[in-house]
PDB file of N, CA and C in Angstrom:
ATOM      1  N   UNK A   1      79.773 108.593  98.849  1.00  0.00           N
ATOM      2  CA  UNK A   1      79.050 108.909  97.645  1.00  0.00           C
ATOM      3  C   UNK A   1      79.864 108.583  96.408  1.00  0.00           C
ATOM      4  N   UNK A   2      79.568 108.988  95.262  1.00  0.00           N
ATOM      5  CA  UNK A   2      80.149 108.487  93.914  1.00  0.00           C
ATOM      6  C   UNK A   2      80.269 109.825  93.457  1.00  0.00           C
ATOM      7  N   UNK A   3      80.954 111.297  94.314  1.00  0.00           N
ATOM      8  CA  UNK A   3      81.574 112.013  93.486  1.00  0.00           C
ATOM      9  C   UNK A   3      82.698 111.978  92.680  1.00  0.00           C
ATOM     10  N   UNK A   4      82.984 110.802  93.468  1.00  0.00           N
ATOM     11  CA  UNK A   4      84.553 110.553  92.303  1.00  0.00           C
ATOM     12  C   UNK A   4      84.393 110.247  91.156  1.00  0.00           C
ATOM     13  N   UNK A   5      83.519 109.748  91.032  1.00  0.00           N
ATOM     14  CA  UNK A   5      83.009 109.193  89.367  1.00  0.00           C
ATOM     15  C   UNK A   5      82.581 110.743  88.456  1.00  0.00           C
ATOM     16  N   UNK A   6      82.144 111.251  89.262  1.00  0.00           N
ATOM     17  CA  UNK A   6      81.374 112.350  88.002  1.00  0.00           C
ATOM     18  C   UNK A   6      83.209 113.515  88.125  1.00  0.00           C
ATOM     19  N   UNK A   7      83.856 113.184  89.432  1.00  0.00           N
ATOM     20  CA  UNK A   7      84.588 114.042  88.953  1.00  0.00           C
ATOM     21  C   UNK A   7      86.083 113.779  88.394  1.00  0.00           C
ATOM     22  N   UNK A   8      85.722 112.239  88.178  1.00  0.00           N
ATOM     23  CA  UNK A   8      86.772 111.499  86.761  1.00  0.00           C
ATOM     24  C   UNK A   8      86.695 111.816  85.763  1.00  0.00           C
ATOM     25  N   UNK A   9      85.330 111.723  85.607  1.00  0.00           N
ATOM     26  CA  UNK A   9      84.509 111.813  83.869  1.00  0.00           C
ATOM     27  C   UNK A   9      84.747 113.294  83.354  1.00  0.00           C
ATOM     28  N   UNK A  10      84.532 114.041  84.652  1.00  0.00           N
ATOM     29  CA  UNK A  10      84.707 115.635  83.970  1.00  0.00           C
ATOM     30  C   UNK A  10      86.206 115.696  83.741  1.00  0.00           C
ATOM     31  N   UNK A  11      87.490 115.207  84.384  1.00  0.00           N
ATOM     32  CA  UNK A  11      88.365 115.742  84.394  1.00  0.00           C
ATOM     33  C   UNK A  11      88.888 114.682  82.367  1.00  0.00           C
ATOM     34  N   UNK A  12      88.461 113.271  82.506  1.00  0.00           N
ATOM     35  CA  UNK A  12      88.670 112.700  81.338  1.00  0.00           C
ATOM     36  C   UNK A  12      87.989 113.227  80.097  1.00  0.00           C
ATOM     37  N   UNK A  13      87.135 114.404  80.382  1.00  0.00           N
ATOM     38  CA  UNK A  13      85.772 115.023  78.916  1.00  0.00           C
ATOM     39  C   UNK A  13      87.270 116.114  78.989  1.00  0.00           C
ATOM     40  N   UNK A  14      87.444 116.771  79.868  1.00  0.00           N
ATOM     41  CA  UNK A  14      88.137 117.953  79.907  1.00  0.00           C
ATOM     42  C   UNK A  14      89.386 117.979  79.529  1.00  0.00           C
ATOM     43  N   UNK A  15      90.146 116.807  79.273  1.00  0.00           N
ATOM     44  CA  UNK A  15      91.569 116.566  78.835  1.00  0.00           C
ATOM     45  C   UNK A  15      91.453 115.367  77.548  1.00  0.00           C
ATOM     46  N   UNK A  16      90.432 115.397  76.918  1.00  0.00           N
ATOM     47  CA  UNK A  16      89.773 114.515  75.788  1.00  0.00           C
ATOM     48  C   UNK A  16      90.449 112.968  76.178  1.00  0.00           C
ATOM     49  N   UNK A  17      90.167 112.576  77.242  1.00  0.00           N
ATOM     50  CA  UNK A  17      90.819 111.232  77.730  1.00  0.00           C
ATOM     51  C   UNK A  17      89.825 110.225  76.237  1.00  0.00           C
ATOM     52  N   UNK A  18      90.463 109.285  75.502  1.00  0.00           N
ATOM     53  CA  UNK A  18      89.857 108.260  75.106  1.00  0.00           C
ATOM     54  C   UNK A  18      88.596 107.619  75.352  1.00  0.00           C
ATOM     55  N   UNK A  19      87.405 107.220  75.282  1.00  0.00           N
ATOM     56  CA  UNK A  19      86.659 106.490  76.053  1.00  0.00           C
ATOM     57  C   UNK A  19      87.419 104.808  76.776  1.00  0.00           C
ATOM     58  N   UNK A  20      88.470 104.506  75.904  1.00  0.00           N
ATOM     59  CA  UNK A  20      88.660 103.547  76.894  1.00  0.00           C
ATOM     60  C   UNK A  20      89.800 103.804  78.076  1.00  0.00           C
ATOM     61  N   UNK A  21      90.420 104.612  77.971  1.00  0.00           N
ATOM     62  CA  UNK A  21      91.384 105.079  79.291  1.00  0.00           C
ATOM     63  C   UNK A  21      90.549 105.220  80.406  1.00  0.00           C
ATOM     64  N   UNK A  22      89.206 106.341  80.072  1.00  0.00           N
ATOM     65  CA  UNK A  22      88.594 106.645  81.119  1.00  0.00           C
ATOM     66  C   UNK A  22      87.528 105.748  81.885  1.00  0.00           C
ATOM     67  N   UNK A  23      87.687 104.775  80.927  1.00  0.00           N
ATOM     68  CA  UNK A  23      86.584 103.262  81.609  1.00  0.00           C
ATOM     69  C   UNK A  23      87.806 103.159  82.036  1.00  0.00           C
ATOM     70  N   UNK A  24      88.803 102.655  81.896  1.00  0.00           N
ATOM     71  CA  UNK A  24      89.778 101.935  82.489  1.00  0.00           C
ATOM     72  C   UNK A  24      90.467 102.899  83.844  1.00  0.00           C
ATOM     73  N   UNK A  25      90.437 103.885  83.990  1.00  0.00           N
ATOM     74  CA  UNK A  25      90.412 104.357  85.118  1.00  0.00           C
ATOM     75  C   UNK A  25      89.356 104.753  85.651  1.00  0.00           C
ATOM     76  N   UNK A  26      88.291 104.581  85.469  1.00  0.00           N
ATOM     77  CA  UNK A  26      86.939 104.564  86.821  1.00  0.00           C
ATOM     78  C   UNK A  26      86.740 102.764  87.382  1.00  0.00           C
ATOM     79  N   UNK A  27      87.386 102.137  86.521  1.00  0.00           N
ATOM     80  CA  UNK A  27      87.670 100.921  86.931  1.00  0.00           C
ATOM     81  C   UNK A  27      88.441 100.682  87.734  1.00  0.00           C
ATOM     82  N   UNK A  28      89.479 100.979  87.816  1.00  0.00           N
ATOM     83  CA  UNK A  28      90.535 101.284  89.070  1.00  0.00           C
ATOM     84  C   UNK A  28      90.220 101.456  90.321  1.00  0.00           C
ATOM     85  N   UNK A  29      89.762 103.001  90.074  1.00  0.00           N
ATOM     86  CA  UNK A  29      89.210 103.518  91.182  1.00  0.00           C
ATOM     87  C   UNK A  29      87.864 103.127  91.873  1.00  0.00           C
ATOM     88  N   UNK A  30      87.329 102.951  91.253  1.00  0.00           N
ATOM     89  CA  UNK A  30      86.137 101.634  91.777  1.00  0.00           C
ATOM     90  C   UNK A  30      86.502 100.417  92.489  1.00  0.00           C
ATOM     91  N   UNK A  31      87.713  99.893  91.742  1.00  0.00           N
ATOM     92  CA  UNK A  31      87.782  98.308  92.714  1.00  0.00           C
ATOM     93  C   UNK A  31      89.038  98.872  93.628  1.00  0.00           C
ATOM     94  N   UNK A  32      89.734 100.224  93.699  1.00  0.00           N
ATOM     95  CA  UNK A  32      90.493 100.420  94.844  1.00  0.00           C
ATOM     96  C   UNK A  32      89.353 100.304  95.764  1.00  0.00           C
ATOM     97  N   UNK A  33      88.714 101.299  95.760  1.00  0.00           N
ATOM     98  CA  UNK A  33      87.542 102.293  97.075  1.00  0.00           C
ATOM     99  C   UNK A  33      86.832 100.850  97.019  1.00  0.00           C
ATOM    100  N   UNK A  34      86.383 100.146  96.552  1.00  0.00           N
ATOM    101  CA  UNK A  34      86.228  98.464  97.173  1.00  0.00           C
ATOM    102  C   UNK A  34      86.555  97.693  97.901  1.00  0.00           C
ATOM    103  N   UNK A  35      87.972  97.777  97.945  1.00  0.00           N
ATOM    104  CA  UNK A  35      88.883  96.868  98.254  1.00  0.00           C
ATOM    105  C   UNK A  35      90.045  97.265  99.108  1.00  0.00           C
ATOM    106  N   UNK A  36      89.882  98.613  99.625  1.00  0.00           N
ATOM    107  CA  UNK A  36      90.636  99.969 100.276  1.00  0.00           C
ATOM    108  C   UNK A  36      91.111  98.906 101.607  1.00  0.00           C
ATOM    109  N   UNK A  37      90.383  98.779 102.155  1.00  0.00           N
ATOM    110  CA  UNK A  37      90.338  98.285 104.258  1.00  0.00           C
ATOM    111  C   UNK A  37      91.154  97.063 103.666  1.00  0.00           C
ATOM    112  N   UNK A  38      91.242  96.161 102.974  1.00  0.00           N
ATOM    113  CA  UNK A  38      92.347  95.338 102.488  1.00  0.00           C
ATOM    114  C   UNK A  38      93.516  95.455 101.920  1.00  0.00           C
ATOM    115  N   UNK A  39      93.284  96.535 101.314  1.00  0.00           N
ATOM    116  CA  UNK A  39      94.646  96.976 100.498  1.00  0.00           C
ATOM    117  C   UNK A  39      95.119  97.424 101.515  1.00  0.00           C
ATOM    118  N   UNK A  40      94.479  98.456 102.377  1.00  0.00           N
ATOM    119  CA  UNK A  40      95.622  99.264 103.223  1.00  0.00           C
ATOM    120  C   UNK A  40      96.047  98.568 104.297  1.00  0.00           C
ATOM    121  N   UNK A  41      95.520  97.479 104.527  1.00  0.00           N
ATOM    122  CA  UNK A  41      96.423  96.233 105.562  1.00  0.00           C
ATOM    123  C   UNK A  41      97.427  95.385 104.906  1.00  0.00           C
ATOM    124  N   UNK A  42      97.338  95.488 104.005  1.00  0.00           N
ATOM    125  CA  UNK A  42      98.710  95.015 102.932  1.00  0.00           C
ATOM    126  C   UNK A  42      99.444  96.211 103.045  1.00  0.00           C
ATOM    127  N   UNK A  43      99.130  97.149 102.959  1.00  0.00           N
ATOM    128  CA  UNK A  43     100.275  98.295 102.968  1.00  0.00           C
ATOM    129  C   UNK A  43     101.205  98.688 104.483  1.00  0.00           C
ATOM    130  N   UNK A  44      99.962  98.319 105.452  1.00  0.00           N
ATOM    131  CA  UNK A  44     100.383  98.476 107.018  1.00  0.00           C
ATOM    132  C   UNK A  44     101.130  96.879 107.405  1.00  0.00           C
ATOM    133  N   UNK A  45     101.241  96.264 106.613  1.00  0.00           N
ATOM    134  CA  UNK A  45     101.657  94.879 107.124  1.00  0.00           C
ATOM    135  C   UNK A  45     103.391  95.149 106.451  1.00  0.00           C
ATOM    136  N   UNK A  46     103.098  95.927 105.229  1.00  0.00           N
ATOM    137  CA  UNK A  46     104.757  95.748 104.641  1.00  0.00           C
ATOM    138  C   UNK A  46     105.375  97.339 104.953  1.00  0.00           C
ATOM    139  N   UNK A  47     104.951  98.622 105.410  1.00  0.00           N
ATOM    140  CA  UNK A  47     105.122  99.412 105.776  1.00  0.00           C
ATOM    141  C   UNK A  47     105.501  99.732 107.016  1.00  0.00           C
ATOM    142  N   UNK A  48     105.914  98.773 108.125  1.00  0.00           N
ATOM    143  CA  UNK A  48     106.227  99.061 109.432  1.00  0.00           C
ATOM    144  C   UNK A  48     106.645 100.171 110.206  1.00  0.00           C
ATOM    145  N   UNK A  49     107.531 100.421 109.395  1.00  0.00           N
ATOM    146  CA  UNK A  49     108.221 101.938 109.899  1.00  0.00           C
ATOM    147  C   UNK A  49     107.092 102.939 110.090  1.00  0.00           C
ATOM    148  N   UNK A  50     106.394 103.016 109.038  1.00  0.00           N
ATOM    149  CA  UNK A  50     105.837 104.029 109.236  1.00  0.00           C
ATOM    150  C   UNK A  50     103.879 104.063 108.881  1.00  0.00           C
ATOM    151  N   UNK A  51     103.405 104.832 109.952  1.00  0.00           N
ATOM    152  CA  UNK A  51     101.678 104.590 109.934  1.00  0.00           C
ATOM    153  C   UNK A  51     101.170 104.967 108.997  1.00  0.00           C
ATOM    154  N   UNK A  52     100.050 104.336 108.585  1.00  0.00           N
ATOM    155  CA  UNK A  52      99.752 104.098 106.725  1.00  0.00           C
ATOM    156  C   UNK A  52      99.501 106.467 107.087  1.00  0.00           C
ATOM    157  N   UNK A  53      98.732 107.103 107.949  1.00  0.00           N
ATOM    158  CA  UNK A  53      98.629 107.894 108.061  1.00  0.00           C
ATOM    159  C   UNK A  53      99.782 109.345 107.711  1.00  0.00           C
ATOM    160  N   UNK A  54     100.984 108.632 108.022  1.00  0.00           N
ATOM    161  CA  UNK A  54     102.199 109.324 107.881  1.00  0.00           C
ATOM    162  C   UNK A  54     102.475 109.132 106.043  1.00  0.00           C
ATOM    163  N   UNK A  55     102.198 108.420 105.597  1.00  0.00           N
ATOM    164  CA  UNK A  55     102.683 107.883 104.258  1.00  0.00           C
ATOM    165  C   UNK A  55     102.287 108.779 103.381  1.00  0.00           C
ATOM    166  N   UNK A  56     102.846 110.091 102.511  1.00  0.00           N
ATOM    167  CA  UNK A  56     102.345 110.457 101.641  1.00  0.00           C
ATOM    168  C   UNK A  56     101.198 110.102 100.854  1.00  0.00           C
ATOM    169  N   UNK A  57     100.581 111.159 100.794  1.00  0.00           N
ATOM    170  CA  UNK A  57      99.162 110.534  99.916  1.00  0.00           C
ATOM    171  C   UNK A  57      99.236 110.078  98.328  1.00  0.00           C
ATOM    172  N   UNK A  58     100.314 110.809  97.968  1.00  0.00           N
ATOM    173  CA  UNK A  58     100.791 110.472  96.362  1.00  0.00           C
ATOM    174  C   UNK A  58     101.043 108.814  96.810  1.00  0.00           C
ATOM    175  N   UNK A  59     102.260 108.460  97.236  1.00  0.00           N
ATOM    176  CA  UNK A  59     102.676 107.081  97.827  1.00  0.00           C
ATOM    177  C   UNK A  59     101.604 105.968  98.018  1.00  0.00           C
ATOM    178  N   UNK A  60     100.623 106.534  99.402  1.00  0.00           N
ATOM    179  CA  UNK A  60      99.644 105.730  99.533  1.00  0.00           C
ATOM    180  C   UNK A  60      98.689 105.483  98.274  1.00  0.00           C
ATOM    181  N   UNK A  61      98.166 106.544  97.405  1.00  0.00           N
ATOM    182  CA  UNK A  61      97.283 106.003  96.325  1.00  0.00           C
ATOM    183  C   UNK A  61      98.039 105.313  95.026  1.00  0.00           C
ATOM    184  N   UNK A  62      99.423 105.398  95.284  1.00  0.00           N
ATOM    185  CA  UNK A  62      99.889 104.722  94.149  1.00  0.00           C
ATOM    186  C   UNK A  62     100.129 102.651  94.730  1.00  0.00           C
ATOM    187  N   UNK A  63     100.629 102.693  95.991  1.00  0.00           N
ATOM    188  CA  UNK A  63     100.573 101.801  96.510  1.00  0.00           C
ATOM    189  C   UNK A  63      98.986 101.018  96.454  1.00  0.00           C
ATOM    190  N   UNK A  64      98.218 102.029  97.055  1.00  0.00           N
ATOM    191  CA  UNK A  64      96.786 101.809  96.491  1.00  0.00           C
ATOM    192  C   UNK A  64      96.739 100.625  95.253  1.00  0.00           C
ATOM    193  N   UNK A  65      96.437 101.469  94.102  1.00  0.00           N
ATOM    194  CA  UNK A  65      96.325 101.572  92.729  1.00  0.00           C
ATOM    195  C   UNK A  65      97.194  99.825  92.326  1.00  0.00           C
ATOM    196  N   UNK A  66      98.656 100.129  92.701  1.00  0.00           N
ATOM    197  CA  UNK A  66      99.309  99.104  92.633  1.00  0.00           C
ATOM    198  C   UNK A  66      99.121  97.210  92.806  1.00  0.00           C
ATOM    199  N   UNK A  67      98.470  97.646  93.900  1.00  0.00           N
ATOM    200  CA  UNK A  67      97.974  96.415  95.368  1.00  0.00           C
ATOM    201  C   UNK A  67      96.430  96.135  94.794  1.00  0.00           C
ATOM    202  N   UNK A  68      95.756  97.013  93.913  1.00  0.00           N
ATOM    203  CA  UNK A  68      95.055  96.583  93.235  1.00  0.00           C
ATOM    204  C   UNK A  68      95.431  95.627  91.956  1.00  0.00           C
ATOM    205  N   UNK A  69      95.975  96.187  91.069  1.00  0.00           N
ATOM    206  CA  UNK A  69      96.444  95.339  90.143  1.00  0.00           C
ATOM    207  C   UNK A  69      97.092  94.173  90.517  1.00  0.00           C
ATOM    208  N   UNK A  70      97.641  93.698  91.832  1.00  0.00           N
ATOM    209  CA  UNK A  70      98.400  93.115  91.740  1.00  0.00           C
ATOM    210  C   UNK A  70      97.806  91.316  92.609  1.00  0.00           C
ATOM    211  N   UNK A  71      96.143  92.118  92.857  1.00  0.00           N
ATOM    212  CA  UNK A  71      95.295  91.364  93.241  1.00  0.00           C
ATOM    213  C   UNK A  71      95.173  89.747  92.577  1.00  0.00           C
ATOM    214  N   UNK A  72      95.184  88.412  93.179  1.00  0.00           N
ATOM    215  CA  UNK A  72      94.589  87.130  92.769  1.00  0.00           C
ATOM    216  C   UNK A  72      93.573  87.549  91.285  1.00  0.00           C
ATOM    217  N   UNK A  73      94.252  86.816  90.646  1.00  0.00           N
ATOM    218  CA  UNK A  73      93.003  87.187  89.288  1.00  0.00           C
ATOM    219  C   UNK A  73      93.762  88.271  88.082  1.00  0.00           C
ATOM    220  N   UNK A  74      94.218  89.518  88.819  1.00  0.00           N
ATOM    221  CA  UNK A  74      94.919  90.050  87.759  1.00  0.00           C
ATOM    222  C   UNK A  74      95.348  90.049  86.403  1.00  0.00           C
ATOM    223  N   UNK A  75      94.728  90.260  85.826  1.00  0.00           N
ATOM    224  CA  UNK A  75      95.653  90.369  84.488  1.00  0.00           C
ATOM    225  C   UNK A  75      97.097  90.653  84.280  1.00  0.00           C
ATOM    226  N   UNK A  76      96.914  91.867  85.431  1.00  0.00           N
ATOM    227  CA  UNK A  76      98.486  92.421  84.667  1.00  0.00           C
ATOM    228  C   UNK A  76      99.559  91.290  85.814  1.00  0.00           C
ATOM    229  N   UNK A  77     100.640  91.437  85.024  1.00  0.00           N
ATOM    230  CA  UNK A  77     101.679  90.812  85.277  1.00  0.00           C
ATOM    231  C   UNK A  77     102.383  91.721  86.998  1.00  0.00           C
ATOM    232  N   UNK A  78     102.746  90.783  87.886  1.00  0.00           N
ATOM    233  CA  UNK A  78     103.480  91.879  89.370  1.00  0.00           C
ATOM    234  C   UNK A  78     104.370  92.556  88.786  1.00  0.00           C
ATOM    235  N   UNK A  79     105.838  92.225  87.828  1.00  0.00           N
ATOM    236  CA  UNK A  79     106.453  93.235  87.026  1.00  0.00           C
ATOM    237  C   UNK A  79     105.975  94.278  87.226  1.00  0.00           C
ATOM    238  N   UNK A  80     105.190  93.823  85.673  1.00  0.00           N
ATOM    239  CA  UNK A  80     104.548  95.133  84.688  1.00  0.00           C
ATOM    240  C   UNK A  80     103.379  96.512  86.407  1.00  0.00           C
ATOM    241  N   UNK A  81     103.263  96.101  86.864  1.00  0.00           N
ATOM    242  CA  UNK A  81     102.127  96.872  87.974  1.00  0.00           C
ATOM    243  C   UNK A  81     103.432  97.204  89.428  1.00  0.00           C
ATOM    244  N   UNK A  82     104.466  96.112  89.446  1.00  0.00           N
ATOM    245  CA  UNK A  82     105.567  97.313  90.333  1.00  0.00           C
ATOM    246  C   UNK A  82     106.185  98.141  89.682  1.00  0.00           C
ATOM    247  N   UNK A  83     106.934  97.794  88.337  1.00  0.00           N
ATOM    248  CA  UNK A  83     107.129  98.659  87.728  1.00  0.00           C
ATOM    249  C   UNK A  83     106.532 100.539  87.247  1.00  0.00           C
ATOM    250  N   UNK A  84     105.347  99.824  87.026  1.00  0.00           N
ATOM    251  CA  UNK A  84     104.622 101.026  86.356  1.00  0.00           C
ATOM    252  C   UNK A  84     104.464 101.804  87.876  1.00  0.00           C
ATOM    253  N   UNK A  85     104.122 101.532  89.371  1.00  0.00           N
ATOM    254  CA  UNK A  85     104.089 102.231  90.415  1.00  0.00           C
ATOM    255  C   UNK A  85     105.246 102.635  90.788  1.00  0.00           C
ATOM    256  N   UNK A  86     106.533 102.410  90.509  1.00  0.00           N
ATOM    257  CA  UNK A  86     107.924 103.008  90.661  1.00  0.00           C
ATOM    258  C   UNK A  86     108.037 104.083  90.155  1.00  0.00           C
ATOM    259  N   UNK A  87     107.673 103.687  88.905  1.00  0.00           N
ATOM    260  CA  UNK A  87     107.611 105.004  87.566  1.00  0.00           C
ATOM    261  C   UNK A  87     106.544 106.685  88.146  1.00  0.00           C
ATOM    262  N   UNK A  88     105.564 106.187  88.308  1.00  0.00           N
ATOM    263  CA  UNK A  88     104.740 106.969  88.778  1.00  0.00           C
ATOM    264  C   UNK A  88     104.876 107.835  90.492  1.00  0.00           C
ATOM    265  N   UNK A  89     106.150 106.624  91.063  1.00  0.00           N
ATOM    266  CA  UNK A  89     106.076 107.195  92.180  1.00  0.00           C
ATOM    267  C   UNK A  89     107.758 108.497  91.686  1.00  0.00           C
ATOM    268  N   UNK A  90     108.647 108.072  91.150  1.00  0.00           N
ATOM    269  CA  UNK A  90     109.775 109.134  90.508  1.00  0.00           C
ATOM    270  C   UNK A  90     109.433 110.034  89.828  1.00  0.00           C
ATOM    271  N   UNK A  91     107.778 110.093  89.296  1.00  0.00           N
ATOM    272  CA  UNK A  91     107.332 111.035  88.494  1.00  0.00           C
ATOM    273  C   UNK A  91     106.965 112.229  89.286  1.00  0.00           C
ATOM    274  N   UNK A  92     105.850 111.615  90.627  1.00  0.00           N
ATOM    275  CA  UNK A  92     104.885 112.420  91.542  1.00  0.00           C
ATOM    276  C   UNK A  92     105.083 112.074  92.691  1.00  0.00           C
ATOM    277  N   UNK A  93     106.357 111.134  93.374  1.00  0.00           N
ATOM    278  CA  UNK A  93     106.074 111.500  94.594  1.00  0.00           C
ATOM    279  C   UNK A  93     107.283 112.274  95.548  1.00  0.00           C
ATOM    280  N   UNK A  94     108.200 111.913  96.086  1.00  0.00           N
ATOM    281  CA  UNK A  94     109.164 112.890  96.928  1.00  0.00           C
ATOM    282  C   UNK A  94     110.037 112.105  96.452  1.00  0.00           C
ATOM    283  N   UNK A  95     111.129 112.509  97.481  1.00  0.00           N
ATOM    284  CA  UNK A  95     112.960 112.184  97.791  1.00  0.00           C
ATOM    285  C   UNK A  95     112.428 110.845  98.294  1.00  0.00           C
ATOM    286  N   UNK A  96     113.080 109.537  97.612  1.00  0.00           N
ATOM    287  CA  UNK A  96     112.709 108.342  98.252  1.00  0.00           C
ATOM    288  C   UNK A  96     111.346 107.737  97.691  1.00  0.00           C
ATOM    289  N   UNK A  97     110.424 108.469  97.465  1.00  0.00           N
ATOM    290  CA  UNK A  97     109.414 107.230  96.646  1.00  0.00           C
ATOM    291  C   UNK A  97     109.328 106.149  96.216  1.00  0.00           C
ATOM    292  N   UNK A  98     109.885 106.063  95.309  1.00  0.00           N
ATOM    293  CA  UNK A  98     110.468 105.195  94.441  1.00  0.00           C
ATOM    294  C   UNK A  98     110.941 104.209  95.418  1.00  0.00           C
ATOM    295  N   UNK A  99     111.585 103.918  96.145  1.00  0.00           N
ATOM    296  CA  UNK A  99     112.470 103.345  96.928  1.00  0.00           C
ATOM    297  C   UNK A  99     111.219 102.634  97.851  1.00  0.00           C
ATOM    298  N   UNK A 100     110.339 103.508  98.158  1.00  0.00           N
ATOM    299  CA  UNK A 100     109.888 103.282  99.465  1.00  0.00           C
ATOM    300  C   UNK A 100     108.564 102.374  98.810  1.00  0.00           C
ATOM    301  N   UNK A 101     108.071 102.592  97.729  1.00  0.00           N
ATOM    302  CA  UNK A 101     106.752 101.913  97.097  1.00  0.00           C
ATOM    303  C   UNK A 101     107.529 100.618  96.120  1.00  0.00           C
ATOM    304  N   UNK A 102     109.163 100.453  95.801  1.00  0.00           N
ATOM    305  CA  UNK A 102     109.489  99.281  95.237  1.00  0.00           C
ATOM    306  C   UNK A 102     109.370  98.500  96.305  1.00  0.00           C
ATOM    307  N   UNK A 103     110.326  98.768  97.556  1.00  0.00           N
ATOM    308  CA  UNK A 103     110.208  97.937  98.730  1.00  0.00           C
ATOM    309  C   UNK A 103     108.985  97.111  99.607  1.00  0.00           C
ATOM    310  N   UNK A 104     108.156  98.484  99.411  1.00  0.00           N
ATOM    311  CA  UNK A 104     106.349  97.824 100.400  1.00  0.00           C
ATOM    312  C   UNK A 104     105.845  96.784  99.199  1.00  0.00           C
ATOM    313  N   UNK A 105     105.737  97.242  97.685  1.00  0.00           N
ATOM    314  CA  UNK A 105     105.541  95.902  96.889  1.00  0.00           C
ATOM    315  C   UNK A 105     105.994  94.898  96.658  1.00  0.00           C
ATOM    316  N   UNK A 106     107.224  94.779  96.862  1.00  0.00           N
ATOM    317  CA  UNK A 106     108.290  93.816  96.494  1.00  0.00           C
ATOM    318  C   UNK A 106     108.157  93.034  97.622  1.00  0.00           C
ATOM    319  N   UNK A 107     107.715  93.639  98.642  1.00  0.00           N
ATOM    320  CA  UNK A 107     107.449  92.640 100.192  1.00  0.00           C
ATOM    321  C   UNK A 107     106.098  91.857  99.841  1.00  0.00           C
ATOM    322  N   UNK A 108     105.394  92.513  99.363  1.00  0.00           N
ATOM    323  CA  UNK A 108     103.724  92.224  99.644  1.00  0.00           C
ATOM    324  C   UNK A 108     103.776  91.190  98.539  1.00  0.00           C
ATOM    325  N   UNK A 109     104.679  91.032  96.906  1.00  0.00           N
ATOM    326  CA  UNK A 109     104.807  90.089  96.394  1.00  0.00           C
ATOM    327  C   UNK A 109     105.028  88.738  96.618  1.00  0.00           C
ATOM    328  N   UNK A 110     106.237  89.443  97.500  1.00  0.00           N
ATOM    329  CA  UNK A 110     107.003  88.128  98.029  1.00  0.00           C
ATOM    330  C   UNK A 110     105.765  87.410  98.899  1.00  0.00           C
ATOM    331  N   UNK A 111     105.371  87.780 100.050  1.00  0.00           N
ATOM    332  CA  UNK A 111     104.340  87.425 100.591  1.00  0.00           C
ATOM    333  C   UNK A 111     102.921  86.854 100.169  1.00  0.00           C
ATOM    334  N   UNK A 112     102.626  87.320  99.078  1.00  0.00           N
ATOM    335  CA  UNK A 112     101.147  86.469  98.632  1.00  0.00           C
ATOM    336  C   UNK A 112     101.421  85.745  97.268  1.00  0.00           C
ATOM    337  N   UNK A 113     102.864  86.306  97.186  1.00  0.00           N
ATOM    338  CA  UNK A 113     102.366  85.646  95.880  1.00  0.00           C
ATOM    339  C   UNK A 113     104.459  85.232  95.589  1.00  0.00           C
ATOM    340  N   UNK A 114     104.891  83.889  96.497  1.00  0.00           N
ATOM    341  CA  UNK A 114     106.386  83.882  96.491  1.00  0.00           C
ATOM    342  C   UNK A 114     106.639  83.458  95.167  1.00  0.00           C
ATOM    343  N   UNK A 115     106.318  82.946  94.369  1.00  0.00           N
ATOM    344  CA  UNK A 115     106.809  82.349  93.233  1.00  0.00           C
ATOM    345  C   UNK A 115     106.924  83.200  92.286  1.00  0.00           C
ATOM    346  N   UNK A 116     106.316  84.619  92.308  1.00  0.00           N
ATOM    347  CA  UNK A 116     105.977  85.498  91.348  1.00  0.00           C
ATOM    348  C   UNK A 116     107.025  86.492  91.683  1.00  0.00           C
ATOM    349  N   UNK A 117     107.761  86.404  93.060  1.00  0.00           N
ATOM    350  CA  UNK A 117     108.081  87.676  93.408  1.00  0.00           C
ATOM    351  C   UNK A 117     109.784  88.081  93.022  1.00  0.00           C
ATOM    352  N   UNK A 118     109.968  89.315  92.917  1.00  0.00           N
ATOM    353  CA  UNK A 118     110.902  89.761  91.376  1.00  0.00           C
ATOM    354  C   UNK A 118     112.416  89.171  92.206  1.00  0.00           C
ATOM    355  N   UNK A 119     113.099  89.358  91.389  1.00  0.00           N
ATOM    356  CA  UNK A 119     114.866  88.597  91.542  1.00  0.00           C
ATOM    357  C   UNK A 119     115.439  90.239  91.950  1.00  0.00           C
ATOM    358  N   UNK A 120     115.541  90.884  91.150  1.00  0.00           N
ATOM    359  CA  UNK A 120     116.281  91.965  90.695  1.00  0.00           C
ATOM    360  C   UNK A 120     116.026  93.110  92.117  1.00  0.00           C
TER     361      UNK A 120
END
């Protein structure tokens, strides 16, 4: 169903989100939950160790979120979208986040997209 939508909108009315933040995140979340059964085989392809099931859910939806942006077509730059999921994962996710969502992206870069994928 599309409760997620009405319960974006309430949480973006309820924290006076911008009108364009909150388009821009039902946009997100729309072409994740689209594009989910693909993303999360990008995540199970660079995640070996461990079953996308075991993976924190903070982790997995930022990896999510990430693997979206970082889609053919993209606007945003792989940088600017590993970056910003590093950030978010040291903000909200455990011991190791950070570590564990630079690595699964930094693989999945390298992999679809080698010419793009970071030095550092």
């Amino acid at each position: 169903g599309h409760g997620w939508r009405e319960a974006l909108r309430a949480h973006a009315e309820a924290v006076h989100a911008p009108k364009a933040v909150a388009a821009f995140a039902e946009e997100r979340v729309a072409g994740v939950l689209e594009a989910m059964a693909d993303i999360d085989e990008v995540i199970r392809r660079h995640a070996t160790a461990w079953p996308l099931d075991q993976v924190s859910a903070v982790d997995r939806n930022i990896l999510r979120i990430a693997l979206y942006e970082l889609r053919p077509g993209s606007p945003t730059p792989p940088k600017v979208a590993i970056n910003e999921a590093v950030e978010l994962a040291k903000e909200f996710g455990g011991e190791g986040s950070s570590r564990f969502v630079n690595g699964v992206l930094g693989a999945a870069v390298g992999d679809e997209h080698p010419q793009q994928a970071p030095t550092a």
